[in-house]
C-alpha atoms as a PDB file:
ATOM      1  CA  UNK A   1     -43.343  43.583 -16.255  1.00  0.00           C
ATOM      2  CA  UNK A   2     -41.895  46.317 -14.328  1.00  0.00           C
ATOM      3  CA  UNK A   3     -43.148  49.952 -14.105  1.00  0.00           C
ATOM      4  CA  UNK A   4     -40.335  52.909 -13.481  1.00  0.00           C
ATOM      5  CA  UNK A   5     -40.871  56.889 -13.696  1.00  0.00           C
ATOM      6  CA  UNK A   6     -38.310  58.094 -15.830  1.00  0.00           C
ATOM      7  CA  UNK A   7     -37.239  61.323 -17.930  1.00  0.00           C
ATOM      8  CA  UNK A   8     -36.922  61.672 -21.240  1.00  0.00           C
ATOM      9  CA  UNK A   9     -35.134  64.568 -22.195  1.00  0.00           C
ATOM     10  CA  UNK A  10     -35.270  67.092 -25.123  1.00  0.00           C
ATOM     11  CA  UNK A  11     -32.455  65.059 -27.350  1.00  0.00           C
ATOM     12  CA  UNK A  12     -33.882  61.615 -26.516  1.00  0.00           C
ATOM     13  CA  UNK A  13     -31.750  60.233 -23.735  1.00  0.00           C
ATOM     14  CA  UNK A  14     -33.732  58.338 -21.407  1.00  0.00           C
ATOM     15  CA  UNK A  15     -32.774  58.884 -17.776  1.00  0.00           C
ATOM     16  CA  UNK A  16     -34.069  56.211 -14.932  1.00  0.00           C
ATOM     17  CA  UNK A  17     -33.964  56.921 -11.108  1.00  0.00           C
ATOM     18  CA  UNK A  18     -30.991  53.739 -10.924  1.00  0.00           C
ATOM     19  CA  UNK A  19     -29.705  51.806 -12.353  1.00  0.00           C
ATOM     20  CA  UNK A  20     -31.295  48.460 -13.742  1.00  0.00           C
ATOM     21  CA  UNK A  21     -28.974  45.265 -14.381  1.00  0.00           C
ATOM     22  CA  UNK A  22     -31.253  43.079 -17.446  1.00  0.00           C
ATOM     23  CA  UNK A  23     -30.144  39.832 -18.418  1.00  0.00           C
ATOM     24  CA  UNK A  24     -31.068  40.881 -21.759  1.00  0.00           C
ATOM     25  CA  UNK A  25     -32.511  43.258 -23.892  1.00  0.00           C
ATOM     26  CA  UNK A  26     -35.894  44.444 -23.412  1.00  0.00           C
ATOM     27  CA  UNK A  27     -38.262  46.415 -25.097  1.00  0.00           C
ATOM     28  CA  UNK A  28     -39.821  49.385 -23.266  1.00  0.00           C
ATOM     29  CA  UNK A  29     -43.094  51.256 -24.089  1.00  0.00           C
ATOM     30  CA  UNK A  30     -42.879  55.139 -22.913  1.00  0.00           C
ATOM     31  CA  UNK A  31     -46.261  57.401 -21.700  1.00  0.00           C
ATOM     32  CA  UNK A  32     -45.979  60.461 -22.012  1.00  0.00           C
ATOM     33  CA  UNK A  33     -46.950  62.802 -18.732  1.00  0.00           C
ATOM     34  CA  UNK A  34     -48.362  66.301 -18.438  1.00  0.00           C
ATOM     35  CA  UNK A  35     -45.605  68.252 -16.580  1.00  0.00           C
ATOM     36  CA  UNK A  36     -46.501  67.470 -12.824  1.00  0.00           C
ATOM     37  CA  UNK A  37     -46.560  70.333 -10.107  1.00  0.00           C
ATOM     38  CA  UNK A  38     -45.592  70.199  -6.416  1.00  0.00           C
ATOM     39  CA  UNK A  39     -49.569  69.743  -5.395  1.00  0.00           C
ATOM     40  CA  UNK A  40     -50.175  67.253  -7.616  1.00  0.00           C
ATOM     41  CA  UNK A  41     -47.210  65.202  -6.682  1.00  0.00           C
ATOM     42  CA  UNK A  42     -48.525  65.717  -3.044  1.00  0.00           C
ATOM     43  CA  UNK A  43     -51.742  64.627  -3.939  1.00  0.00           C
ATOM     44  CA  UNK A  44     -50.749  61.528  -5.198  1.00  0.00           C
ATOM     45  CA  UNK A  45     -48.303  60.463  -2.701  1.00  0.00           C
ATOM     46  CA  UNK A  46     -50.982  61.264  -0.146  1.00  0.00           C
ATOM     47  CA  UNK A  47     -53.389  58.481  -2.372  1.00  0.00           C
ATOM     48  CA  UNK A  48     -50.508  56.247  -2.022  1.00  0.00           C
ATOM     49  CA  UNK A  49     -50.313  56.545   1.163  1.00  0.00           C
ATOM     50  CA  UNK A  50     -53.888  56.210   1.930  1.00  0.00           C
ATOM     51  CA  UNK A  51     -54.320  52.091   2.062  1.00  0.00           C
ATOM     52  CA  UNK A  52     -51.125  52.040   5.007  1.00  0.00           C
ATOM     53  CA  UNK A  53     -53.006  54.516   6.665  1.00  0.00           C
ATOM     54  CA  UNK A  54     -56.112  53.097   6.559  1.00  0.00           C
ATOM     55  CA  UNK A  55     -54.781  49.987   7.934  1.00  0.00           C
ATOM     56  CA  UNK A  56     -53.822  51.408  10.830  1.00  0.00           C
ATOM     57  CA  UNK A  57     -56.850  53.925  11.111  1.00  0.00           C
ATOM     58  CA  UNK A  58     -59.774  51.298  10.676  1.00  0.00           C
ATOM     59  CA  UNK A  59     -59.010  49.131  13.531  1.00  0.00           C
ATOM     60  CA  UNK A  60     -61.759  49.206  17.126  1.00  0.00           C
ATOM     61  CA  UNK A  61     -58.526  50.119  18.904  1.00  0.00           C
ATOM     62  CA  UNK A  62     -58.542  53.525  16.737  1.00  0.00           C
ATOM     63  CA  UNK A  63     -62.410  54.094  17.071  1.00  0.00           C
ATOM     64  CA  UNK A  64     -62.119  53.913  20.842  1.00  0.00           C
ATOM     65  CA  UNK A  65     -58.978  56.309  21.116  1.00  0.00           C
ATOM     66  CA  UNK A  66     -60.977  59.151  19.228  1.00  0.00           C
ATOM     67  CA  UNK A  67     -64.271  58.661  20.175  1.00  0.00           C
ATOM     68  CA  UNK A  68     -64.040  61.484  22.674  1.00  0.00           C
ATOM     69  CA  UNK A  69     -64.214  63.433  19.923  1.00  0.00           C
ATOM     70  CA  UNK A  70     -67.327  62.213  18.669  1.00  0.00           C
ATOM     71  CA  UNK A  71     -70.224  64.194  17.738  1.00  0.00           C
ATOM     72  CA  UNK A  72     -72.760  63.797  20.181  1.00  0.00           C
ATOM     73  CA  UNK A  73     -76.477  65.415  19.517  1.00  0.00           C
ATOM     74  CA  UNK A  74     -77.871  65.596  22.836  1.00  0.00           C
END
């Protein structure tokens, strides 16, 4: 199973970001999305982008570069 954004548009044509080569004919189930606006879409590519991030942000090498900026009570 393989999961592609697509649009559907008004008379029914299904448009997909490329094109996909099948070796035979498949059958295809379609969600239907509110209309998505520019926040959202950053929202969610920031969420994406979270588990890279935090790969490279959760390491001891990380924790000692910023720890300068650590809150210190005293």
């Amino acid at each position: 199973m393989k999961t592609v954004e697509a649009i559907l548009e008004t008379d029914g044509r299904l448009r997909l970001p490329k094109k996909f080569k099948l070796s035979r004919v498949r059958r295809v189930l379609v969600t239907f999305l509110d209309e998505a606006h520019e926040e959202d879409d950053a929202v969610a590519l920031s969420l994406l982008s979270e588990p890279a991030l935090a790969k490279e942000w959760d390491r001891p090498e990380e924790d000692e570069a910023w720890q300068h900026l650590q809150f210190d009570p005293s």
